[in-house]
C-alpha atoms as a PDB file:
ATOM      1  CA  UNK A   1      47.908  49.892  46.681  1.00  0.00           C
ATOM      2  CA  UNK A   2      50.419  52.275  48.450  1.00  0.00           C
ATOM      3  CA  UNK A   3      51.780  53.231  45.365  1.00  0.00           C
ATOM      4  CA  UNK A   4      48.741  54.151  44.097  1.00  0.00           C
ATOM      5  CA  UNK A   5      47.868  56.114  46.918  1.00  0.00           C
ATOM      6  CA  UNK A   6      51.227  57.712  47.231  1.00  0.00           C
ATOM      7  CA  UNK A   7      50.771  58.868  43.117  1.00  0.00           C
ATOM      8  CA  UNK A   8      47.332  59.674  43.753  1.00  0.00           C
ATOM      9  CA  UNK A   9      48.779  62.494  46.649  1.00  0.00           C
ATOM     10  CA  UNK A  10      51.786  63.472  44.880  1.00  0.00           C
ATOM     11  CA  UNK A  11      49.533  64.476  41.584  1.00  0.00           C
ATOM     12  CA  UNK A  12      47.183  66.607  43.835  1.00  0.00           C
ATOM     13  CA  UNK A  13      50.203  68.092  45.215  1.00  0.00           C
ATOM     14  CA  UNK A  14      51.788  68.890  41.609  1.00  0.00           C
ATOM     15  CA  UNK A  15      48.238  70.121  40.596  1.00  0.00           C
ATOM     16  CA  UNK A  16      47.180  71.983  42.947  1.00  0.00           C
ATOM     17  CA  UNK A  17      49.854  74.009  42.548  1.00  0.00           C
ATOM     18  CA  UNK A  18      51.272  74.289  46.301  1.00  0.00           C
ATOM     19  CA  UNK A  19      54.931  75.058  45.141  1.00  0.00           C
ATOM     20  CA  UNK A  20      55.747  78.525  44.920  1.00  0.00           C
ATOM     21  CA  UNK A  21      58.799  78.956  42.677  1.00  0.00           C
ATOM     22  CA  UNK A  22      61.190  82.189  43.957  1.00  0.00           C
ATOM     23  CA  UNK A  23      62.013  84.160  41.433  1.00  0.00           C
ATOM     24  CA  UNK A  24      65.024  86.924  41.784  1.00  0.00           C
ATOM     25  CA  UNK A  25      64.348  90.378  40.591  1.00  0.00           C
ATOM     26  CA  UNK A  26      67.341  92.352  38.650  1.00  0.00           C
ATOM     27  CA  UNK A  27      67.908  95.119  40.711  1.00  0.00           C
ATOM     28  CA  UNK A  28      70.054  97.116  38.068  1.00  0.00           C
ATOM     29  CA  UNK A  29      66.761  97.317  35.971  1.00  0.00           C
ATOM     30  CA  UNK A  30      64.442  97.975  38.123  1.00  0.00           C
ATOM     31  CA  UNK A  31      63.564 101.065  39.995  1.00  0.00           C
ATOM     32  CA  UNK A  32      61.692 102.892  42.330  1.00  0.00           C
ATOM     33  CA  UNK A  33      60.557 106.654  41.660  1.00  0.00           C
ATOM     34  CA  UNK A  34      59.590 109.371  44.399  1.00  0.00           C
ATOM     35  CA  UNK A  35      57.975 112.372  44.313  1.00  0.00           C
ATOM     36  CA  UNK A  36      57.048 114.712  46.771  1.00  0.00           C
ATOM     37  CA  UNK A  37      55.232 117.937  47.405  1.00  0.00           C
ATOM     38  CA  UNK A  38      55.184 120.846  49.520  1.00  0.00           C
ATOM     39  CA  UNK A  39      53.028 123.969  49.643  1.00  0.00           C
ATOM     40  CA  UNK A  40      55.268 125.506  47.074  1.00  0.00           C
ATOM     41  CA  UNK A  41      56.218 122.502  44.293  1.00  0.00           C
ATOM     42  CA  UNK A  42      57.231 119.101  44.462  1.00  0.00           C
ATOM     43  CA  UNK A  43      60.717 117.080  43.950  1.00  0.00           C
ATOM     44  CA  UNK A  44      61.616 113.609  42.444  1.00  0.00           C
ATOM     45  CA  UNK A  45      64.184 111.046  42.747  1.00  0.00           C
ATOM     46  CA  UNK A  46      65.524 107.462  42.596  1.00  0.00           C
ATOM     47  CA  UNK A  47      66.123 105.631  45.147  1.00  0.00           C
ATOM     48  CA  UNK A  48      66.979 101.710  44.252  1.00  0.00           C
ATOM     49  CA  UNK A  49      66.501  97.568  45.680  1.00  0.00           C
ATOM     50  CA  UNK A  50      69.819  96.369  47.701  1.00  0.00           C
ATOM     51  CA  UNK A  51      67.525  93.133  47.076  1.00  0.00           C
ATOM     52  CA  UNK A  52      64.219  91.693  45.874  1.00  0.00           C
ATOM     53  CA  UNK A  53      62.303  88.429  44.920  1.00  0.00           C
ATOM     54  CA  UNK A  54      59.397  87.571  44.151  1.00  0.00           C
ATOM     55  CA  UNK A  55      57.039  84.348  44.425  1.00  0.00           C
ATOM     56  CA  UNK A  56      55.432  82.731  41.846  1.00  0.00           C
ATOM     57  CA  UNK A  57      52.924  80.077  41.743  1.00  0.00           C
ATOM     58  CA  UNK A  58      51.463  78.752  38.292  1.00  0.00           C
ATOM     59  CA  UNK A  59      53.013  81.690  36.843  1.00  0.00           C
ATOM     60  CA  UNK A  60      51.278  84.167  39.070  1.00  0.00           C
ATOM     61  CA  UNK A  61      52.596  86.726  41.526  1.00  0.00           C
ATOM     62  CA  UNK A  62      51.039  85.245  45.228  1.00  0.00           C
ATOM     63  CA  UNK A  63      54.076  87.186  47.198  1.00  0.00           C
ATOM     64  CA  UNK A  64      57.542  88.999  47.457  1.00  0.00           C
ATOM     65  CA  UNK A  65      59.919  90.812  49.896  1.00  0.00           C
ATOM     66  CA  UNK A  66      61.835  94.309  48.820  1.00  0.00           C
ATOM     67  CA  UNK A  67      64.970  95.287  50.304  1.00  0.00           C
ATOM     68  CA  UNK A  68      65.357  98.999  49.375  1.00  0.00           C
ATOM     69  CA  UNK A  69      69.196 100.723  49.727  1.00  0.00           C
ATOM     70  CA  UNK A  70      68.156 104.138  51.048  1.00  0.00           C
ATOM     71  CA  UNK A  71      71.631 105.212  50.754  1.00  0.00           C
ATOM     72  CA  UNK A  72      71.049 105.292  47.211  1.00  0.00           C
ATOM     73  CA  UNK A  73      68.237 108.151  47.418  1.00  0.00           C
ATOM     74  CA  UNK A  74      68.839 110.891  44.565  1.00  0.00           C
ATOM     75  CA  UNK A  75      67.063 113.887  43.333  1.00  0.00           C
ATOM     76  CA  UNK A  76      66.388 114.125  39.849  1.00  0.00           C
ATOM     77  CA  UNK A  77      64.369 117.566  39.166  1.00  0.00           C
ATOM     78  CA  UNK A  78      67.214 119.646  40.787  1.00  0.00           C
ATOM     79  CA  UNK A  79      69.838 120.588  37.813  1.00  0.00           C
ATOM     80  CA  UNK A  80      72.237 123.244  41.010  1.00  0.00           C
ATOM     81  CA  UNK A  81      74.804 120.541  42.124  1.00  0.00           C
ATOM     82  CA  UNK A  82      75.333 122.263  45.240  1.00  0.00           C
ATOM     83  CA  UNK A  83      71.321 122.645  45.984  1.00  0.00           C
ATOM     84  CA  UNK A  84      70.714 118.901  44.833  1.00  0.00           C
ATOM     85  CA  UNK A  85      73.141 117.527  46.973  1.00  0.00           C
ATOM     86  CA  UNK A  86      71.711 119.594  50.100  1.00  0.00           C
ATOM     87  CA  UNK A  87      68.574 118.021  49.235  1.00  0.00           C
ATOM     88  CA  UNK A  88      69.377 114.903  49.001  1.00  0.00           C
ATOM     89  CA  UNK A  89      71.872 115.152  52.620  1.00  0.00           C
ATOM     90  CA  UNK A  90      68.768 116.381  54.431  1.00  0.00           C
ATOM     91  CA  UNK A  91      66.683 113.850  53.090  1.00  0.00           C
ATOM     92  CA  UNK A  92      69.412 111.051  54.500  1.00  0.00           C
ATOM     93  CA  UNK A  93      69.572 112.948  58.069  1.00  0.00           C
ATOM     94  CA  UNK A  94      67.713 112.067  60.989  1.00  0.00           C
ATOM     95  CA  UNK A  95      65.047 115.062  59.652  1.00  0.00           C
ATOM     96  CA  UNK A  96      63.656 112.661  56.918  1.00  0.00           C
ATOM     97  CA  UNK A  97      64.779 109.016  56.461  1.00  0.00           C
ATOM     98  CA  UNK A  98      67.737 108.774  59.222  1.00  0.00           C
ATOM     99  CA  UNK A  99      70.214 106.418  56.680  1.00  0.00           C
ATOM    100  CA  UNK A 100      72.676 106.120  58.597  1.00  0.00           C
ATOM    101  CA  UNK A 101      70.888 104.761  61.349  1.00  0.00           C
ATOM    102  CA  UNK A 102      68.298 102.689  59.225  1.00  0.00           C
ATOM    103  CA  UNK A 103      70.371 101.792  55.756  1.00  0.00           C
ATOM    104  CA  UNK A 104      67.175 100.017  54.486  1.00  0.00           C
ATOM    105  CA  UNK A 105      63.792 100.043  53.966  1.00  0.00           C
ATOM    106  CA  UNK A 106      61.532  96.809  53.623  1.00  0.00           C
ATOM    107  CA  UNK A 107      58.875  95.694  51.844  1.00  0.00           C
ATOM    108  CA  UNK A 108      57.397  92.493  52.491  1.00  0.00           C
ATOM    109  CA  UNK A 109      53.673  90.909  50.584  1.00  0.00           C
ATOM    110  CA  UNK A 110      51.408  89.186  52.797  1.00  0.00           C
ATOM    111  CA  UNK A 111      48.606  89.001  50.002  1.00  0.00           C
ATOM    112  CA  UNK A 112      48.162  88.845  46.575  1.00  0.00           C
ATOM    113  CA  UNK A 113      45.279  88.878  44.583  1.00  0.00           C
ATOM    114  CA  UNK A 114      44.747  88.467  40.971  1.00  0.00           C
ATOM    115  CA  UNK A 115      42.659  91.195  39.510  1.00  0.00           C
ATOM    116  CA  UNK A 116      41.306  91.799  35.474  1.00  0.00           C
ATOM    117  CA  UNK A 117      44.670  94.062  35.048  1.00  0.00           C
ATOM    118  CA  UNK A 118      46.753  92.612  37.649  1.00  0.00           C
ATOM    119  CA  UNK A 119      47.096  91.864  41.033  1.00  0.00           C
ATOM    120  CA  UNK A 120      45.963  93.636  44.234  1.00  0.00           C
ATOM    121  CA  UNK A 121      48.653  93.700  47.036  1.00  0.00           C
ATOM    122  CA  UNK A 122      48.724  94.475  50.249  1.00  0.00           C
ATOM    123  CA  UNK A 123      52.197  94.106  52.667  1.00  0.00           C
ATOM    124  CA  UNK A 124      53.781  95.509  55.278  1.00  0.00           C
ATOM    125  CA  UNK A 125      56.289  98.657  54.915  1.00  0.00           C
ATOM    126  CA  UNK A 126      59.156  99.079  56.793  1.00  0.00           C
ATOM    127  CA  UNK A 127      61.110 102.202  57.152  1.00  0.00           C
ATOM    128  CA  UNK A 128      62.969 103.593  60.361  1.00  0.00           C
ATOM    129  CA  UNK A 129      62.050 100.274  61.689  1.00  0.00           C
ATOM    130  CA  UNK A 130      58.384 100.934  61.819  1.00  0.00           C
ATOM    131  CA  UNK A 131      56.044  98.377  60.056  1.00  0.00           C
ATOM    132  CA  UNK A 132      52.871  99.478  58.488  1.00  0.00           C
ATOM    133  CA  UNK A 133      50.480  97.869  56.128  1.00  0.00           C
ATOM    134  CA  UNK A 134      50.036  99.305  52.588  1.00  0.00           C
ATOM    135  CA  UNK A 135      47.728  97.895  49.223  1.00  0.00           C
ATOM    136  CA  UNK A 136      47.855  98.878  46.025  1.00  0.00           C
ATOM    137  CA  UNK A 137      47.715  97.569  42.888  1.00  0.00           C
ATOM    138  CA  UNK A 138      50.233  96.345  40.347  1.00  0.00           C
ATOM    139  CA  UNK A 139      50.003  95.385  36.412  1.00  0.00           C
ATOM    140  CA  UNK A 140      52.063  92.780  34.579  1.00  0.00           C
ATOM    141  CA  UNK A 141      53.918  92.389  31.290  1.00  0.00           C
ATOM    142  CA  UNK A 142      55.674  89.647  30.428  1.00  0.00           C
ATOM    143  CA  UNK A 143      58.411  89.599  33.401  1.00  0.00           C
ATOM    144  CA  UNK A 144      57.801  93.401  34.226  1.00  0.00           C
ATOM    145  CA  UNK A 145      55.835  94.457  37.183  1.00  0.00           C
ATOM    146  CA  UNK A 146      55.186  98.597  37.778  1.00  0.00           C
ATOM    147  CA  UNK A 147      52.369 100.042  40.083  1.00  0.00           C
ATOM    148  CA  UNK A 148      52.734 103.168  43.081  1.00  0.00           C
ATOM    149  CA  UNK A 149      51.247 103.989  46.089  1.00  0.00           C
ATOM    150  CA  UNK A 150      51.165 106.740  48.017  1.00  0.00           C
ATOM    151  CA  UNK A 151      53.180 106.224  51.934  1.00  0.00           C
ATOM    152  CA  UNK A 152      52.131 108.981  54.850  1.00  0.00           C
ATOM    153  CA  UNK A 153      56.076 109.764  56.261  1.00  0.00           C
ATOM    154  CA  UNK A 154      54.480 110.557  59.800  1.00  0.00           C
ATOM    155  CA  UNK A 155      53.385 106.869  60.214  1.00  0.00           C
ATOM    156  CA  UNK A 156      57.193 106.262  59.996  1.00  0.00           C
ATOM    157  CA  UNK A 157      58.377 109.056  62.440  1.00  0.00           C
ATOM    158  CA  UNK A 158      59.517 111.265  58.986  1.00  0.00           C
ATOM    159  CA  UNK A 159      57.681 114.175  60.558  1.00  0.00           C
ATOM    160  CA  UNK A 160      59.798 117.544  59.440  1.00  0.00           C
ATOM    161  CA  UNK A 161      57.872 119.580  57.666  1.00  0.00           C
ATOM    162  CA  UNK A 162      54.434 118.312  58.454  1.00  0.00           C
ATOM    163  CA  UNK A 163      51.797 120.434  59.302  1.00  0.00           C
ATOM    164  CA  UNK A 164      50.182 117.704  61.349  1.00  0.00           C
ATOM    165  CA  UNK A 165      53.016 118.076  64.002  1.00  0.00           C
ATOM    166  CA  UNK A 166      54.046 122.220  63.503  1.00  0.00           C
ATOM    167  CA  UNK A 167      52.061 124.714  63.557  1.00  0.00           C
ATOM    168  CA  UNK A 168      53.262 128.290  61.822  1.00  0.00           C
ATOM    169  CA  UNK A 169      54.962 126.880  58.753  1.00  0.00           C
ATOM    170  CA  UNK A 170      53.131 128.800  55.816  1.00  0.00           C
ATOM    171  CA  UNK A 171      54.777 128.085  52.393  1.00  0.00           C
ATOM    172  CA  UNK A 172      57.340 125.478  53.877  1.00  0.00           C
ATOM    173  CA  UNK A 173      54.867 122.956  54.857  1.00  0.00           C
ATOM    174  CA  UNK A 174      55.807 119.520  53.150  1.00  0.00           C
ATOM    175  CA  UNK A 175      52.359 117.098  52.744  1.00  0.00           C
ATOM    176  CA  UNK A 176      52.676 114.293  55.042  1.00  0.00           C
ATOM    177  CA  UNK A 177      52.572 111.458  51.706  1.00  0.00           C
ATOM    178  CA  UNK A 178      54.931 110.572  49.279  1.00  0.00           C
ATOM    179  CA  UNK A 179      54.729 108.526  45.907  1.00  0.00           C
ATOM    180  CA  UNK A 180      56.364 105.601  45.295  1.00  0.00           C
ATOM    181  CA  UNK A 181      56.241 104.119  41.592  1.00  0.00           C
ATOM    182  CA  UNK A 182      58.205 100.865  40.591  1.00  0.00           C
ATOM    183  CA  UNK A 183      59.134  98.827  37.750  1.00  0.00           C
ATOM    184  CA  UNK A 184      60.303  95.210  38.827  1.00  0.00           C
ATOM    185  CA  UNK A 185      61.707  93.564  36.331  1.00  0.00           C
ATOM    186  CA  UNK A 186      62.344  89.350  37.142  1.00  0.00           C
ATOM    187  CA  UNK A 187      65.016  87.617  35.729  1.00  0.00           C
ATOM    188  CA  UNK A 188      64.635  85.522  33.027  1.00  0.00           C
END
């Protein structure tokens, strides 16, 4: 009798489908674009994962956590060395993303959803050490995963620029959100 019981809960277990299996992400092919605009254009860059897995159940995505290396933030629409590299100093000063001070960013998934194309997400973003939720949505192909969303910098004390907190700054206003577009790609 007790081993029929004890089969009986270990097959519910197995069928339900309460194991998540982690799953580790290869950070040297997968990627994170930005892009952001200001009054008069808009710039793009890398930036990549120090780390990243995700969590699998039934082979579906129910949850993850991002390490991003903001270090690693480049500009790619810039072709002057000298004005590229300016760029991409003042947006690793205390101005913008403060690096040296906060050397990553965090992404962690508190809900997944599967949807007809995908999943719906939401998590919790942290950069400068300050943790706000975000949701979007993400597709899936084979053992790729891509989606964006869009991140307001002032939630996360990136305020230079922003015409929420200065007044006067005609042309050299920079919009208070940012893309970010990914490709995670799991290993196999």
């Amino acid at each position: 009798m007790k081993k029929s019981v004890l089969f009986i809960a270990i097959s519910m277990f197995a069928s339900v489908g309460i194991l998540a299996q982690t799953k580790t992400v290869d950070v040297k092919t997968s990627d994170i674009t930005w892009l952001g605009k200001k009054v008069t254009g808009e710039h793009t860059g890398k930036i990549s994962f120090k780390s990243a897995k995700l969590e699998m159940q039934d082979k579906k995505l129910v949850g993850g956590e991002f390490v991003v290396d903001m270090s690693s933030i480049t500009c790619t629409d810039i072709e002057n060395e000298d004005y590229n590299a300016k760029l991409v100093g003042h947006l690793k000063s205390d101005d913008f993303f403060g690096v040296e001070s906060y050397p990553v960013s965090k992404l962690k998934l508190s809900k997944v959803k599967a949807n007809d194309n995908g999943y719906d997400v939401h998590g919790d973003l942290t950069i400068k050490g300050k943790t706000h939720p975000v949701s979007f949505t993400v597709t899936n192909s084979g053992n790729t995963f891509e989606g964006k969303f869009m991140v307001d910098r002032t939630k996360y004390d990136v305020r230079y620029g922003s015409g929420k907190f200065f007044d006067n700054l005609g042309d050299k206003m920079i919009y208070d959100e940012f893309e970010l577009a990914f490709k995670v790609v799991v290993m196999r």
